[in-house]
N, C-alpha and C. Protein backbone atom coordinates (compact mmCIF):
# COMPACT_ATOMS: atom_id res chain seq x y z
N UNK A 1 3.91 -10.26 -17.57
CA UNK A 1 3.82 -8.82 -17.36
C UNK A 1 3.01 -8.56 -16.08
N UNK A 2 3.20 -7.69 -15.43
CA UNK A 2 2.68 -7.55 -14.20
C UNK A 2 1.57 -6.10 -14.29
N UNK A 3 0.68 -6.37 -13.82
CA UNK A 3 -0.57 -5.42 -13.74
C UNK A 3 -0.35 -4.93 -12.85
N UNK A 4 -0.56 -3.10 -13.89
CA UNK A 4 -0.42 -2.04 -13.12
C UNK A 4 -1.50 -2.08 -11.93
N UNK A 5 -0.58 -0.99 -10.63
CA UNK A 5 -1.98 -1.04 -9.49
C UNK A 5 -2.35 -0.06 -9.33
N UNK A 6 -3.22 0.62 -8.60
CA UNK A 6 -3.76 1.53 -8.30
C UNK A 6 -2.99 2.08 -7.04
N UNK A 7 -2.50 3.02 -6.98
CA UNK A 7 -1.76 3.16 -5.62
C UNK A 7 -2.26 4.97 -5.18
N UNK A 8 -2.62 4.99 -4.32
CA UNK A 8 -3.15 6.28 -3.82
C UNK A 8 -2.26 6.84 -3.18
N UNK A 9 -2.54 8.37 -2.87
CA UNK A 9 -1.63 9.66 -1.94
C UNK A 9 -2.29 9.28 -0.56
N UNK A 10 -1.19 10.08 0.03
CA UNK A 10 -1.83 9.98 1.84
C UNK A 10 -3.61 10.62 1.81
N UNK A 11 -3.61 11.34 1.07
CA UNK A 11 -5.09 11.80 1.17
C UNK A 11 -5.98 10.90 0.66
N UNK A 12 -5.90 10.57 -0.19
CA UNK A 12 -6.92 9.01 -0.78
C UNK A 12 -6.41 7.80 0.00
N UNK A 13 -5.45 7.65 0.97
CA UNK A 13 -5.35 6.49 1.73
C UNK A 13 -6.16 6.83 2.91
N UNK A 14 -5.92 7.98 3.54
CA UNK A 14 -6.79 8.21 4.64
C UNK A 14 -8.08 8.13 4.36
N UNK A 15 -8.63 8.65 3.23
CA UNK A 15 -10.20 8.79 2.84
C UNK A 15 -11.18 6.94 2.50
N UNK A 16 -10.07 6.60 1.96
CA UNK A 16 -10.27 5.01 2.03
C UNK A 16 -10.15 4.40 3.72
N UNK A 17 -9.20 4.62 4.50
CA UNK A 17 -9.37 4.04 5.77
C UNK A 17 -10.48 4.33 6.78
N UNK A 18 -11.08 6.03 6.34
CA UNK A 18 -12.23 6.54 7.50
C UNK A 18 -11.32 7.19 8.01
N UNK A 19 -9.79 7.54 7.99
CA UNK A 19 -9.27 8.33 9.24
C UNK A 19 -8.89 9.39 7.92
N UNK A 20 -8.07 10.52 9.22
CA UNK A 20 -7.46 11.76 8.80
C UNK A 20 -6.19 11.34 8.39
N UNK A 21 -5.10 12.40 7.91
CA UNK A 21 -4.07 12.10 7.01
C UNK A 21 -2.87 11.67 8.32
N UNK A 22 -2.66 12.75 9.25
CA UNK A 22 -2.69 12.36 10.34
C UNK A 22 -1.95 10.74 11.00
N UNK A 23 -2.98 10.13 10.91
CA UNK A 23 -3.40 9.15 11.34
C UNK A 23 -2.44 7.95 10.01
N UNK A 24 -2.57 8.17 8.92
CA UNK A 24 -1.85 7.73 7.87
C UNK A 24 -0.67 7.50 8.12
N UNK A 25 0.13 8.93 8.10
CA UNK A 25 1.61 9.06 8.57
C UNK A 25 2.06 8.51 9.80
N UNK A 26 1.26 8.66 10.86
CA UNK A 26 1.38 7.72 11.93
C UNK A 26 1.67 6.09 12.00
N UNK A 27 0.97 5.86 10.75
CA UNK A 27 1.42 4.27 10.99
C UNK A 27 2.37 4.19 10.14
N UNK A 28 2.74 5.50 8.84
CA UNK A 28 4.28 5.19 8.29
C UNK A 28 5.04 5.00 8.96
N UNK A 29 5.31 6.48 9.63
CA UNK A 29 6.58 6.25 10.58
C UNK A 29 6.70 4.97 11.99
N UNK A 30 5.41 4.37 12.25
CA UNK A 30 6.10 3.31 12.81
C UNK A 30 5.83 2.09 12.18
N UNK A 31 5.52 2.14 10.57
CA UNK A 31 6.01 0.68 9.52
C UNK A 31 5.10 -0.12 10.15
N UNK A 32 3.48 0.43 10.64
CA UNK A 32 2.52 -0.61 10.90
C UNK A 32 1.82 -0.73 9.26
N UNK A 33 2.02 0.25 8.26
CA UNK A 33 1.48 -0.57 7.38
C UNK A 33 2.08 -0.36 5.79
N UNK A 34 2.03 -0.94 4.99
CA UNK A 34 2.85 -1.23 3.51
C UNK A 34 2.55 0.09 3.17
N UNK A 35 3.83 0.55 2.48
CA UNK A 35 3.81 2.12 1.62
C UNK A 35 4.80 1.93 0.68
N UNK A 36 4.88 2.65 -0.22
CA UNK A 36 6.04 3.13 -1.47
C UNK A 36 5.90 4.03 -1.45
N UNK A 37 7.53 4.54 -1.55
CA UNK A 37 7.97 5.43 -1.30
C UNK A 37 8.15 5.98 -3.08
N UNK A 38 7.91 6.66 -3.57
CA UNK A 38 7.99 7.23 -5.15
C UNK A 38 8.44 8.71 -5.06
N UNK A 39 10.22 8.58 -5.36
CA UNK A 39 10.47 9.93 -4.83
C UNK A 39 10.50 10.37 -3.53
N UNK A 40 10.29 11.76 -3.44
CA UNK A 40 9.78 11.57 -1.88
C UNK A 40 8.30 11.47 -1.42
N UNK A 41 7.28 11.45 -2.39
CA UNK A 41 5.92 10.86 -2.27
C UNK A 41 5.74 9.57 -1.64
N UNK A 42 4.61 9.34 -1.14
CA UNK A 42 4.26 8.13 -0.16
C UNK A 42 3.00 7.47 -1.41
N UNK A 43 3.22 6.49 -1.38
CA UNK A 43 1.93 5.91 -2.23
C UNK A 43 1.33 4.31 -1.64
N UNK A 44 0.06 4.26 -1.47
CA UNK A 44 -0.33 3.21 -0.82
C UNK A 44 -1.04 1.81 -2.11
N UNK A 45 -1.24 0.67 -1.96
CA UNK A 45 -1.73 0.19 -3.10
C UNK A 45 -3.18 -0.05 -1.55
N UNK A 46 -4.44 -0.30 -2.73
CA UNK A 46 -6.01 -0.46 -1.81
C UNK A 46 -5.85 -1.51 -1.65
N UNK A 47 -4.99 -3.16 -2.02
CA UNK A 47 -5.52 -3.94 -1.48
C UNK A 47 -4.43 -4.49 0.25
N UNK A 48 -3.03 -3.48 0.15
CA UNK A 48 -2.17 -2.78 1.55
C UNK A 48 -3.65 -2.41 2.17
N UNK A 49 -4.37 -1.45 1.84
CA UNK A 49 -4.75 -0.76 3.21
C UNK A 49 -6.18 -1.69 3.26
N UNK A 50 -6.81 -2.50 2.51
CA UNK A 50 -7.75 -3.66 3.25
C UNK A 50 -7.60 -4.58 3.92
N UNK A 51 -5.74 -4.88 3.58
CA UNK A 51 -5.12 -5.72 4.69
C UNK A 51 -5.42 -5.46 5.93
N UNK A 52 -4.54 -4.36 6.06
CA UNK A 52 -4.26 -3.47 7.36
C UNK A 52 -5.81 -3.70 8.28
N UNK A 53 -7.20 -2.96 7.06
CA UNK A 53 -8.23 -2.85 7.99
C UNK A 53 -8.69 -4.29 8.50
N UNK A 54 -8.43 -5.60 7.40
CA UNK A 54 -8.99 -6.64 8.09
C UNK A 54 -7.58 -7.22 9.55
N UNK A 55 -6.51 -6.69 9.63
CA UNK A 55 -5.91 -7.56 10.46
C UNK A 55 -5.95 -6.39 11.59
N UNK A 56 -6.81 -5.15 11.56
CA UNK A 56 -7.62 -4.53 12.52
C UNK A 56 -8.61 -4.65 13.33
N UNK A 57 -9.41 -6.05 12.76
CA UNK A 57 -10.87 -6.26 12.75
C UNK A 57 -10.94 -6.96 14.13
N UNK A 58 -11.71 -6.67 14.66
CA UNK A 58 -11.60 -7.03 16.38
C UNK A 58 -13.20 -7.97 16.31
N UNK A 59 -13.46 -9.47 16.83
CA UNK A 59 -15.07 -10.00 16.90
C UNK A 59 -15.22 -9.80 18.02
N UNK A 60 -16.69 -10.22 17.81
CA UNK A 60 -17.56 -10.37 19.40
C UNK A 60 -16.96 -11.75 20.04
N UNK A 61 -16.84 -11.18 21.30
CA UNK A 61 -17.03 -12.29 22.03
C UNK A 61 -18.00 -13.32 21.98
């Protein structure tokens, strides 16, 4: 059986990333990061958008 996930709205995805909603839809429409589509609702799962922030993560030189 597969465990249910937690999957958030564009507004709890943005509020989890630090950005505006904005900014969310922006990387839908160019498929920089994992979404489901439910209906015509957008739904994100949190461990999609910790991906996203760690393959964001820029080091020090």
């Amino acid at each position: 059986m597969i465990a249910p996930r937690e999957l958030l709205d564009v507004n709890a995805a943005a509020a989890h990333l630090g950005r505006n909603v904005f900014y969310v839809r922006r990387l839908v429409r160019r498929r920089e990061i994992v979404f489901y589509r439910v209906g015509h609702r957008l739904r994100f799962d949190v461990k999609d958008l910790d991906r996203h922030l760690i393959a964001s993560r820029v080091d020090p030189l």
